[in-house]
PDB file of N, CA and C in Angstrom:
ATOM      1  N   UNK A   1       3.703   3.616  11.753  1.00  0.00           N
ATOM      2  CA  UNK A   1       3.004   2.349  11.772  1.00  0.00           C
ATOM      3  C   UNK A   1       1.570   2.575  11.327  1.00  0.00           C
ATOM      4  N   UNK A   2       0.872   1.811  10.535  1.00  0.00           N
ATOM      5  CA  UNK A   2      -0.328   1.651  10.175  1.00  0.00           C
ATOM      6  C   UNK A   2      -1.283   0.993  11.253  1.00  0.00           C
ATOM      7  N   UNK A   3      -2.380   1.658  11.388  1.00  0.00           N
ATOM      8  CA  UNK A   3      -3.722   0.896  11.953  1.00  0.00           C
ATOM      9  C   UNK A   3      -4.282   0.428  11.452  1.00  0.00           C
ATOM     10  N   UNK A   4      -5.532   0.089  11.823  1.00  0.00           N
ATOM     11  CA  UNK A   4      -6.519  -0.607  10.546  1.00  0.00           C
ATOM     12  C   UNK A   4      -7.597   0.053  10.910  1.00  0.00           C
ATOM     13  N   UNK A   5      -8.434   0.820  10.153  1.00  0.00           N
ATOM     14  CA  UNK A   5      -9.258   1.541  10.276  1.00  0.00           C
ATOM     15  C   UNK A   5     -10.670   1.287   9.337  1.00  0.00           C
ATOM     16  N   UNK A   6     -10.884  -0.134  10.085  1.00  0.00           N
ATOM     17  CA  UNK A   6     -11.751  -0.844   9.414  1.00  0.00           C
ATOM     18  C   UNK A   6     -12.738  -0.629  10.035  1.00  0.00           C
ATOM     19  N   UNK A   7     -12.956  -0.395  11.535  1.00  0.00           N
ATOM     20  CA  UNK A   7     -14.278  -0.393  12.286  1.00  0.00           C
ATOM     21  C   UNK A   7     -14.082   1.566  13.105  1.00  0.00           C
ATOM     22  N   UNK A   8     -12.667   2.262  12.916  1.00  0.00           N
ATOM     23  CA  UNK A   8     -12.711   3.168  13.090  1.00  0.00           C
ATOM     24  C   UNK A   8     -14.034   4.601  12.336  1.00  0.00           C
ATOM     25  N   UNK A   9     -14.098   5.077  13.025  1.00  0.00           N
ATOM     26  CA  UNK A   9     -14.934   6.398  12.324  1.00  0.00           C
ATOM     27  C   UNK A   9     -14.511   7.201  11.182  1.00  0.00           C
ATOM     28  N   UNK A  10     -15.253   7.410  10.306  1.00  0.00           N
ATOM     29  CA  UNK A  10     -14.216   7.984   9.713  1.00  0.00           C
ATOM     30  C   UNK A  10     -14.086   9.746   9.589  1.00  0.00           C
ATOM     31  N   UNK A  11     -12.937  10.504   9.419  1.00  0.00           N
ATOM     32  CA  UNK A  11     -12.701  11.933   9.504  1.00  0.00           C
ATOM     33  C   UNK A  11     -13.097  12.599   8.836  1.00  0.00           C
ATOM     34  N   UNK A  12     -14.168  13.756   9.409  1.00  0.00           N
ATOM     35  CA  UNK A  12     -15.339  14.144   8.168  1.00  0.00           C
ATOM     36  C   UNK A  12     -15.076  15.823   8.510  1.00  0.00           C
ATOM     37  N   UNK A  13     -15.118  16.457   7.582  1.00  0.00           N
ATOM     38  CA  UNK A  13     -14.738  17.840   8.218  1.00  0.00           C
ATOM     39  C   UNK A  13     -15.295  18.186   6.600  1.00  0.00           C
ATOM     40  N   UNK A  14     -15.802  20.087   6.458  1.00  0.00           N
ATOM     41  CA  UNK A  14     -16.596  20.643   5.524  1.00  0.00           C
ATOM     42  C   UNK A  14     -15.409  21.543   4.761  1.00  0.00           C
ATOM     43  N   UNK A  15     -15.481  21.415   3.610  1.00  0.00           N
ATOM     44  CA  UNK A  15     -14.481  21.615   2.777  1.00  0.00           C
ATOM     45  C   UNK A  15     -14.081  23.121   2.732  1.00  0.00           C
ATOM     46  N   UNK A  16     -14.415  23.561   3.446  1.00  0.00           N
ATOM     47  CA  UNK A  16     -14.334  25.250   3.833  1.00  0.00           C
ATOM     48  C   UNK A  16     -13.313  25.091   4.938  1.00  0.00           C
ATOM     49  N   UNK A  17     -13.361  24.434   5.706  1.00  0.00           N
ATOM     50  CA  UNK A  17     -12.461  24.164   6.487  1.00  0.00           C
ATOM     51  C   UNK A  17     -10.810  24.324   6.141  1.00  0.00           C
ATOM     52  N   UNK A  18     -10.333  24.091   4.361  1.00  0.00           N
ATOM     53  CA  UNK A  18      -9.420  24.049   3.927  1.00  0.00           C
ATOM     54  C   UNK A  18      -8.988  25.295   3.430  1.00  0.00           C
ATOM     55  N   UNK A  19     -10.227  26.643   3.769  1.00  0.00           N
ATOM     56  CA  UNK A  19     -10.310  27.924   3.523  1.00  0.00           C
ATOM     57  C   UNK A  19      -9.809  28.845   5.155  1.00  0.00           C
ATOM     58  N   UNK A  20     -10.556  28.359   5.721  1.00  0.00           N
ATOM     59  CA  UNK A  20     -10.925  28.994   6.955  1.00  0.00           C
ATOM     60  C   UNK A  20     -10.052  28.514   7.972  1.00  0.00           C
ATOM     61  N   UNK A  21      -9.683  27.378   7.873  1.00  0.00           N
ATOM     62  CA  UNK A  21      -8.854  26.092   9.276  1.00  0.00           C
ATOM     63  C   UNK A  21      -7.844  25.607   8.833  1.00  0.00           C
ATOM     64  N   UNK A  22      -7.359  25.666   7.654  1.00  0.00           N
ATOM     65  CA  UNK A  22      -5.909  25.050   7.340  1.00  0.00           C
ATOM     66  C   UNK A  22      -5.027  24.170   7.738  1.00  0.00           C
ATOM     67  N   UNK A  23      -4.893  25.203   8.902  1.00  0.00           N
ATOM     68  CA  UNK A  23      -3.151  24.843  10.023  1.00  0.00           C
ATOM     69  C   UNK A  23      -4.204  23.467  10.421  1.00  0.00           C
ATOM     70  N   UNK A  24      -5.679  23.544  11.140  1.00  0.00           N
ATOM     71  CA  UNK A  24      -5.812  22.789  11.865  1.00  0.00           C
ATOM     72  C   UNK A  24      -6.454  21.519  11.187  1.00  0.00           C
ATOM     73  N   UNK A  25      -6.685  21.509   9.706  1.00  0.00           N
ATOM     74  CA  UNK A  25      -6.815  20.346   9.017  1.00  0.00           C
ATOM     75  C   UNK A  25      -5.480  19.653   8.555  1.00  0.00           C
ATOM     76  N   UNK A  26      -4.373  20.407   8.552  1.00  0.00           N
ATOM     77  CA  UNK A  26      -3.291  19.869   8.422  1.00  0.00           C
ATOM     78  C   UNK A  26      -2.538  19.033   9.840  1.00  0.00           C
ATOM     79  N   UNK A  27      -2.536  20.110  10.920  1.00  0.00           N
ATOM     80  CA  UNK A  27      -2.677  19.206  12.209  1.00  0.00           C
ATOM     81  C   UNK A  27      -3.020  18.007  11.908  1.00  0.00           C
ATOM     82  N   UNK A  28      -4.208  17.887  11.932  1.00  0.00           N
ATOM     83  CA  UNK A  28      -5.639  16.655  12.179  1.00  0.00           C
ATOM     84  C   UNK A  28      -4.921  15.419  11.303  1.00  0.00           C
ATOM     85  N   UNK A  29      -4.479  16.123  10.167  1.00  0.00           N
ATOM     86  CA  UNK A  29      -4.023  14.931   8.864  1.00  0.00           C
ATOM     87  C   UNK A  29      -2.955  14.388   9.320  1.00  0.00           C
ATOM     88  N   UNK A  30      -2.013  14.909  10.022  1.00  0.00           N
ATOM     89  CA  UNK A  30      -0.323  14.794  10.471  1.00  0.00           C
ATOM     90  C   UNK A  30      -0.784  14.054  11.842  1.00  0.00           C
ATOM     91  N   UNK A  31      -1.444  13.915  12.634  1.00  0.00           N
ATOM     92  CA  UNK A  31      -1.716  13.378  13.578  1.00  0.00           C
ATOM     93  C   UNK A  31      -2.445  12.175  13.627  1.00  0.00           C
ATOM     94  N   UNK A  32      -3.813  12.091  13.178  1.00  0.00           N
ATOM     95  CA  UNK A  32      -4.255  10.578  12.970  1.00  0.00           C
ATOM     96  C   UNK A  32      -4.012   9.653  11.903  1.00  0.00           C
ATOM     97  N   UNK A  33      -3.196  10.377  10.907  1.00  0.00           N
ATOM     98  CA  UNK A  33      -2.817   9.303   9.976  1.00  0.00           C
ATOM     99  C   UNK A  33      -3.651   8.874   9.199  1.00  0.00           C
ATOM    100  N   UNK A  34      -4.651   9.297   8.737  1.00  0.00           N
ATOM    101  CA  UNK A  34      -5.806   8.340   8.298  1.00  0.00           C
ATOM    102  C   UNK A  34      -6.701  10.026   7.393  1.00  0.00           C
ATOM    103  N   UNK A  35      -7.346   8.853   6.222  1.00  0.00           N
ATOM    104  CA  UNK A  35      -7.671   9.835   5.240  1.00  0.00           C
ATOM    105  C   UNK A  35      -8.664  10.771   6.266  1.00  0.00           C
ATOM    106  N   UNK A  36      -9.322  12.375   5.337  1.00  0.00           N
ATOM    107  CA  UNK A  36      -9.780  12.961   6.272  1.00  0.00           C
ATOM    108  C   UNK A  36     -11.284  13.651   4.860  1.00  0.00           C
ATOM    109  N   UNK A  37     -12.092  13.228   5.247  1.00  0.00           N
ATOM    110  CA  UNK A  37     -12.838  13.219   4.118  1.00  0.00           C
ATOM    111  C   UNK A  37     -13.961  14.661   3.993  1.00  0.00           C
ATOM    112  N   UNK A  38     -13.556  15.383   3.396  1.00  0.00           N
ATOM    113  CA  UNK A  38     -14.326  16.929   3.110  1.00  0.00           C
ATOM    114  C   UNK A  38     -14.984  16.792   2.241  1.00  0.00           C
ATOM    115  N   UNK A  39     -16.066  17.412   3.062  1.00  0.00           N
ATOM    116  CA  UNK A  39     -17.733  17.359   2.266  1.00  0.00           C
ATOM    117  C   UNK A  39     -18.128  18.868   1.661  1.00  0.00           C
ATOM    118  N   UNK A  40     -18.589  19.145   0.699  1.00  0.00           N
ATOM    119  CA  UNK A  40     -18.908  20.253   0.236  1.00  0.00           C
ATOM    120  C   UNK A  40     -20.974  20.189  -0.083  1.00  0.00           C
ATOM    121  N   UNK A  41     -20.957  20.881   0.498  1.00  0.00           N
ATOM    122  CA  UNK A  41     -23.066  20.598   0.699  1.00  0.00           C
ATOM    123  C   UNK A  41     -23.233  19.529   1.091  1.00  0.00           C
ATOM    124  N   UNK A  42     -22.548  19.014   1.865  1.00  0.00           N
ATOM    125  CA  UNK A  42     -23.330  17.865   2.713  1.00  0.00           C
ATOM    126  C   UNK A  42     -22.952  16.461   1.730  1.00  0.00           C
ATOM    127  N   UNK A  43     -21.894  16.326   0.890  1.00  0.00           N
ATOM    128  CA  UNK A  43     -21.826  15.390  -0.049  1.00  0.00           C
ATOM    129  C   UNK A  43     -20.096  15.350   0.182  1.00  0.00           C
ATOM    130  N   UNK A  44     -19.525  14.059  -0.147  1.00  0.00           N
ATOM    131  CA  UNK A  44     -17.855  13.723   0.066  1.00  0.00           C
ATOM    132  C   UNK A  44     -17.657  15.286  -1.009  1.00  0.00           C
ATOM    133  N   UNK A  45     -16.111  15.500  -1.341  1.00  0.00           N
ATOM    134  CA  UNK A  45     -15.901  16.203  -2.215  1.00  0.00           C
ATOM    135  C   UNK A  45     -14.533  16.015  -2.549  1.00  0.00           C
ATOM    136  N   UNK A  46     -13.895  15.764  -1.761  1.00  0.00           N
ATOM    137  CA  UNK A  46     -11.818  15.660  -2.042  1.00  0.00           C
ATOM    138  C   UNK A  46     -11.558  14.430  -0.418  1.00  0.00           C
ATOM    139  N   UNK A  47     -10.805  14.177  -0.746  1.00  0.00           N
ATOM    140  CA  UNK A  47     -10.498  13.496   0.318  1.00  0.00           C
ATOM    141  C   UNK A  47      -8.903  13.678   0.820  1.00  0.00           C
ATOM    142  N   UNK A  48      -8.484  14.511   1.760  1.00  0.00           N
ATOM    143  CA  UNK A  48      -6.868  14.964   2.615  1.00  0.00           C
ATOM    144  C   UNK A  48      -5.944  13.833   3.017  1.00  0.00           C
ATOM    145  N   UNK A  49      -5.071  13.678   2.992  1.00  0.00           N
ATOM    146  CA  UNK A  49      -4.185  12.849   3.579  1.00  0.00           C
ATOM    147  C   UNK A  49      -2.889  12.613   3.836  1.00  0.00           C
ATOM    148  N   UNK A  50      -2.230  12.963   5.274  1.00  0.00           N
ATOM    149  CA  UNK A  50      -0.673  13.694   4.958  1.00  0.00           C
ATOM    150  C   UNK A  50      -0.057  12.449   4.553  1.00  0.00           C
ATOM    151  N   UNK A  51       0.791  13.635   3.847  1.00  0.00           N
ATOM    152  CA  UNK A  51       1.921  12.731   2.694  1.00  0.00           C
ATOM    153  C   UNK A  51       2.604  11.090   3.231  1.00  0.00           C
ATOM    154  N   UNK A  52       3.224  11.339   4.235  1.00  0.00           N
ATOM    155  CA  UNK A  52       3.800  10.510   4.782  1.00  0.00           C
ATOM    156  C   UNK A  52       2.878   9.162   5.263  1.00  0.00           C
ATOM    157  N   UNK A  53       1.900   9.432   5.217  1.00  0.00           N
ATOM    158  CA  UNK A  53       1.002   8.392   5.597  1.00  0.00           C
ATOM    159  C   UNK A  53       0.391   7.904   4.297  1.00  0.00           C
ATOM    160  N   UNK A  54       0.185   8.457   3.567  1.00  0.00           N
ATOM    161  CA  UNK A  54      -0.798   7.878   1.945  1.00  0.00           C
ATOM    162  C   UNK A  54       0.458   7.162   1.450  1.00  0.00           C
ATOM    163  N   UNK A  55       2.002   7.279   2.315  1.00  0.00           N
ATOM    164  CA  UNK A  55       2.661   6.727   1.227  1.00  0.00           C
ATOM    165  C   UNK A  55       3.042   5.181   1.839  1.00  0.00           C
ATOM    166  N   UNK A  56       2.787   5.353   3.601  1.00  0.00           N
ATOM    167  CA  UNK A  56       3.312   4.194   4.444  1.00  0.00           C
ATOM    168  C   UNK A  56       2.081   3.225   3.620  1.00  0.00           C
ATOM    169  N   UNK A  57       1.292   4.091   3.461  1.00  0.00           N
ATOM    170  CA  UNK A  57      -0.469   3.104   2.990  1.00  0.00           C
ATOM    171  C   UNK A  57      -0.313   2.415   1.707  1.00  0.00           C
ATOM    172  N   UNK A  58       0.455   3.302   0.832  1.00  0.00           N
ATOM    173  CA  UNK A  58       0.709   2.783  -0.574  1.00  0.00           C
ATOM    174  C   UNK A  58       2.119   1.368  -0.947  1.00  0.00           C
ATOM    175  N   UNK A  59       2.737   1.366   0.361  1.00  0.00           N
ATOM    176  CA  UNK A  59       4.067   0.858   0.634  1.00  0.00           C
ATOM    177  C   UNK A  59       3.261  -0.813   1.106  1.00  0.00           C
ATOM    178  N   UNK A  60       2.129  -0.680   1.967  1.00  0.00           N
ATOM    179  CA  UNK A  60       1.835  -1.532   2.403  1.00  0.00           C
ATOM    180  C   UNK A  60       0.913  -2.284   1.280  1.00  0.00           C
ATOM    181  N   UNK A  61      -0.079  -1.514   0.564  1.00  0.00           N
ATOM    182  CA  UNK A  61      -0.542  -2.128  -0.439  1.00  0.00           C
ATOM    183  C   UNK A  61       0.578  -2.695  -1.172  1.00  0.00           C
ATOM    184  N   UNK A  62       1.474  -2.559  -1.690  1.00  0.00           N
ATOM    185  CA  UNK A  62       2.272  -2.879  -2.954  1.00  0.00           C
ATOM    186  C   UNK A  62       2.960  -4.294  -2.258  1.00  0.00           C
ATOM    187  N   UNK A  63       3.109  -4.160  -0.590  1.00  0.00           N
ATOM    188  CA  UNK A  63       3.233  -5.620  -0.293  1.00  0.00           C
ATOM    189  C   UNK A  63       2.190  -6.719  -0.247  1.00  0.00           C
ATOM    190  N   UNK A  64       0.793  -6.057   0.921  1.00  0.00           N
ATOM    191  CA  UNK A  64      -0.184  -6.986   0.335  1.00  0.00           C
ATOM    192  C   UNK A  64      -0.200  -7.902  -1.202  1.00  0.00           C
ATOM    193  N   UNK A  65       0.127  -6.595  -1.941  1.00  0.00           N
ATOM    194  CA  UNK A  65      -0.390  -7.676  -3.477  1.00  0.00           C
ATOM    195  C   UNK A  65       0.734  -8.561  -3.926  1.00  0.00           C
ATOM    196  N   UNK A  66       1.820  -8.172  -3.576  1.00  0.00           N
ATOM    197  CA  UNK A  66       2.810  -9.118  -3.634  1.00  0.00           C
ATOM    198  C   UNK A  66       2.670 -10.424  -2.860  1.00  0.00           C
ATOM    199  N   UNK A  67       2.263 -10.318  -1.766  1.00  0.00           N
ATOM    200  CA  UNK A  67       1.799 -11.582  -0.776  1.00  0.00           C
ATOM    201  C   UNK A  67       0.742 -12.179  -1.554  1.00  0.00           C
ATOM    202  N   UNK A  68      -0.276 -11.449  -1.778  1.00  0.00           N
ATOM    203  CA  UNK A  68      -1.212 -12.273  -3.041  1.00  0.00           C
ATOM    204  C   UNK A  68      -0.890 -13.147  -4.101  1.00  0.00           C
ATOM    205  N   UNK A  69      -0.108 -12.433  -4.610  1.00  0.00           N
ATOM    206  CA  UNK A  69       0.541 -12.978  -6.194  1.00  0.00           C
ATOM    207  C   UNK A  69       1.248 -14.863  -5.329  1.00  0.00           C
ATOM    208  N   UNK A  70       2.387 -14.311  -4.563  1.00  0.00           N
ATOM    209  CA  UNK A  70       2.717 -15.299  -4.156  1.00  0.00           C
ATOM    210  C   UNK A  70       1.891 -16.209  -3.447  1.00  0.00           C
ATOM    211  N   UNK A  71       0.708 -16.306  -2.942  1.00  0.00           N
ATOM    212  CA  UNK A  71       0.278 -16.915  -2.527  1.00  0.00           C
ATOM    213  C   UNK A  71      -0.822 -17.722  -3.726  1.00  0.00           C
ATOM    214  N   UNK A  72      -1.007 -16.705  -4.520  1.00  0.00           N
ATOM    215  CA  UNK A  72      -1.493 -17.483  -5.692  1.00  0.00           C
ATOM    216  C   UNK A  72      -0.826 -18.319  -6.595  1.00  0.00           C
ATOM    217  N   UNK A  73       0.081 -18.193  -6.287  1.00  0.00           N
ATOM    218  CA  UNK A  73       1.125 -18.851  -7.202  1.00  0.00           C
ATOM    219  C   UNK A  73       1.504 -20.172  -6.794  1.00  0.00           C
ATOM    220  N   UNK A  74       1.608 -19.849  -5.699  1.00  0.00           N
ATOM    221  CA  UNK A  74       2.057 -21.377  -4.152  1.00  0.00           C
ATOM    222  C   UNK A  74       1.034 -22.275  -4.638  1.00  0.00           C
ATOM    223  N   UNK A  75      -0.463 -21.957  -4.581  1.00  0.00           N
ATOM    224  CA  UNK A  75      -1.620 -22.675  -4.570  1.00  0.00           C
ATOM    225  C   UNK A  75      -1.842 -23.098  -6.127  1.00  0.00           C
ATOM    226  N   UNK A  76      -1.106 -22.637  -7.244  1.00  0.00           N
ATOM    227  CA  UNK A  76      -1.438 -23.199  -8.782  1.00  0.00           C
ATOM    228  C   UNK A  76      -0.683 -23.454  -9.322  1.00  0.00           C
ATOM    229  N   UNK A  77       0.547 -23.322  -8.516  1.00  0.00           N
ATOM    230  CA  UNK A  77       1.870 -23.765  -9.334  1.00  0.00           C
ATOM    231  C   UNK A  77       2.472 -25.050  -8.448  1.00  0.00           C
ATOM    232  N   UNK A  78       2.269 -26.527  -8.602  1.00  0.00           N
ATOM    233  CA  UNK A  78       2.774 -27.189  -8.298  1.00  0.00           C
ATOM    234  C   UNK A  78       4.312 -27.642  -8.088  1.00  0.00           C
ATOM    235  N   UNK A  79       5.018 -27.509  -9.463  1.00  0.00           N
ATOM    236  CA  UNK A  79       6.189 -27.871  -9.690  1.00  0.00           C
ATOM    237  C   UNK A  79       6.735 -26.536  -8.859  1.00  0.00           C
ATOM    238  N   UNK A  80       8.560 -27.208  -8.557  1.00  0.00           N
ATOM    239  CA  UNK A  80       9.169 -25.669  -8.489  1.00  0.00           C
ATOM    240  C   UNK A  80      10.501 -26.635  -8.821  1.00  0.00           C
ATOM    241  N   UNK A  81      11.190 -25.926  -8.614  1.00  0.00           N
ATOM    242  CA  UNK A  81      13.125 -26.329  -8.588  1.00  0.00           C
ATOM    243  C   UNK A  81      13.934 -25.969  -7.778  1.00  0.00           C
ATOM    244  N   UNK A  82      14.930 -27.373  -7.313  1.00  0.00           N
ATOM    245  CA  UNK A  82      15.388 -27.221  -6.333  1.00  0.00           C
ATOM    246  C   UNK A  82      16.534 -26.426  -6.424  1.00  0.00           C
ATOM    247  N   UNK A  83      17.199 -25.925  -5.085  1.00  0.00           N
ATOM    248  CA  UNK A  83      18.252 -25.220  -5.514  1.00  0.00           C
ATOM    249  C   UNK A  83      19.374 -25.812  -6.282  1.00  0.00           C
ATOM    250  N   UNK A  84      19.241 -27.314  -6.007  1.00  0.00           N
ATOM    251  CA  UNK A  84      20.467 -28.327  -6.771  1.00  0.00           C
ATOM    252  C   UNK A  84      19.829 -28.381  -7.881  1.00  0.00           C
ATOM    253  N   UNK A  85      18.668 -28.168  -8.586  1.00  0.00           N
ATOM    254  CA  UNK A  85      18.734 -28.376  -9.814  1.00  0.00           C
ATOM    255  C   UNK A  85      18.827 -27.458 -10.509  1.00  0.00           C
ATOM    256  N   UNK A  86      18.378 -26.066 -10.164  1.00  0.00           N
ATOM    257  CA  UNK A  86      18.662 -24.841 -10.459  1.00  0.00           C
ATOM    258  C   UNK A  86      20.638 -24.954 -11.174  1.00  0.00           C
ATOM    259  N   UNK A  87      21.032 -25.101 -10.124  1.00  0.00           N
ATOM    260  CA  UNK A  87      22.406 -25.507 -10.055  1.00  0.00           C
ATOM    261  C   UNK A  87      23.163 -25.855 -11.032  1.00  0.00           C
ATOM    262  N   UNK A  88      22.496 -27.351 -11.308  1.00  0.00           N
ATOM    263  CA  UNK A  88      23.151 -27.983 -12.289  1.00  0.00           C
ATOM    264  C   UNK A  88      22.566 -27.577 -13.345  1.00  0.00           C
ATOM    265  N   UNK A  89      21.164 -26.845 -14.016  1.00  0.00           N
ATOM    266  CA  UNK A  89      21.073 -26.523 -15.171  1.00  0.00           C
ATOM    267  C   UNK A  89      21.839 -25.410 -15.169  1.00  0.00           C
ATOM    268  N   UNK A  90      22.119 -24.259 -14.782  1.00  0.00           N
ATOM    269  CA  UNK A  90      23.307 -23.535 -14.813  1.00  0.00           C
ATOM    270  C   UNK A  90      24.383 -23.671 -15.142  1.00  0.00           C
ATOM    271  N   UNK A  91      24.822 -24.651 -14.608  1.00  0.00           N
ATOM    272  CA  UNK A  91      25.998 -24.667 -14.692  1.00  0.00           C
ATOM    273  C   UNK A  91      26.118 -25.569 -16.701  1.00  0.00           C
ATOM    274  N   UNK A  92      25.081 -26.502 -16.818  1.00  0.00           N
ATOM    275  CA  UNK A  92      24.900 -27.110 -18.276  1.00  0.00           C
ATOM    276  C   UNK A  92      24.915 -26.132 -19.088  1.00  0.00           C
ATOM    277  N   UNK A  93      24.016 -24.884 -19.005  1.00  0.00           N
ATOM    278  CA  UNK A  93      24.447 -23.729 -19.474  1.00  0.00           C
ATOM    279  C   UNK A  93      25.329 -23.140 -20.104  1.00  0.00           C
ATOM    280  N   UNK A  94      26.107 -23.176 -18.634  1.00  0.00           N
ATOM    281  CA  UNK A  94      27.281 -21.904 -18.666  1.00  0.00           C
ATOM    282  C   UNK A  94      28.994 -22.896 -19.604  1.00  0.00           C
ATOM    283  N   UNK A  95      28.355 -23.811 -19.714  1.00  0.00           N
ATOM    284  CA  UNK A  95      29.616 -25.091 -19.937  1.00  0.00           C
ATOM    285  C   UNK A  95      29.114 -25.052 -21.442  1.00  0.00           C
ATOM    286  N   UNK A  96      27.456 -25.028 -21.865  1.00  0.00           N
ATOM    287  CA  UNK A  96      27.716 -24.824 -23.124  1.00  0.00           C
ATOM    288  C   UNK A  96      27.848 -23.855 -23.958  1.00  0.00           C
ATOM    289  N   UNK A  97      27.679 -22.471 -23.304  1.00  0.00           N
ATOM    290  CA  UNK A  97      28.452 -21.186 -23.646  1.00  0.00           C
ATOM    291  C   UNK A  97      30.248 -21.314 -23.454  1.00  0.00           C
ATOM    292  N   UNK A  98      30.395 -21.759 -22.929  1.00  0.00           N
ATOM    293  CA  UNK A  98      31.846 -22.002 -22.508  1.00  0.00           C
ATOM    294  C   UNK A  98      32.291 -21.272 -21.849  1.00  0.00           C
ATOM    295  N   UNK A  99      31.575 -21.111 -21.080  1.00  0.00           N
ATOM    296  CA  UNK A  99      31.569 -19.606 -19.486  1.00  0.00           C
ATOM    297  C   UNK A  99      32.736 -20.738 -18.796  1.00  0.00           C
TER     298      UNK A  99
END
């Protein structure tokens, strides 16, 4: 499950850490779920994030924007079609293919 880590802190650890601490930056990543951001001189430098979570994150974006689209669409697209008319142009269709 995703949090929202909008007002959370965020995970700051020194990019040596990925030299020296490994096991326990991998821990850290597998456990809070949430990116883990390594600084090299005091500046961002790469940013960690276990797999399974960058992908629940990427799963959820790809719905967000889908909810977008549709919601943009709801709001500028007036017309739609009903399932009965759907229906019957189909079927006008398929009668003049001779389906």
């Amino acid at each position: 499950m995703r949090t929202s880590s909008a007002s959370a802190v965020p995970y700051i650890r020194p990019i040596s850490d990925l030299r020296t601490d490994l096991n326990d930056v991998c821990d850290m990543a597998r456990t809070c779920r949430e990116p883990i951001f390594m600084t090299k001189n005091g500046k961002a430098s790469l940013v960690v994030m276990d797999c399974d979570a960058y992908e629940d994150q990427r799963q959820h974006d790809r719905y967000a924007m889908k909810l977008r689209e549709a919601e943009i669409e709801a709001r500028y697209r007036k017309d739609f079609v009903s399932q009965d008319q759907l229906d019957a142009t189909l079927q006008k269709v398929f009668d003049a293919w001779g389906v």
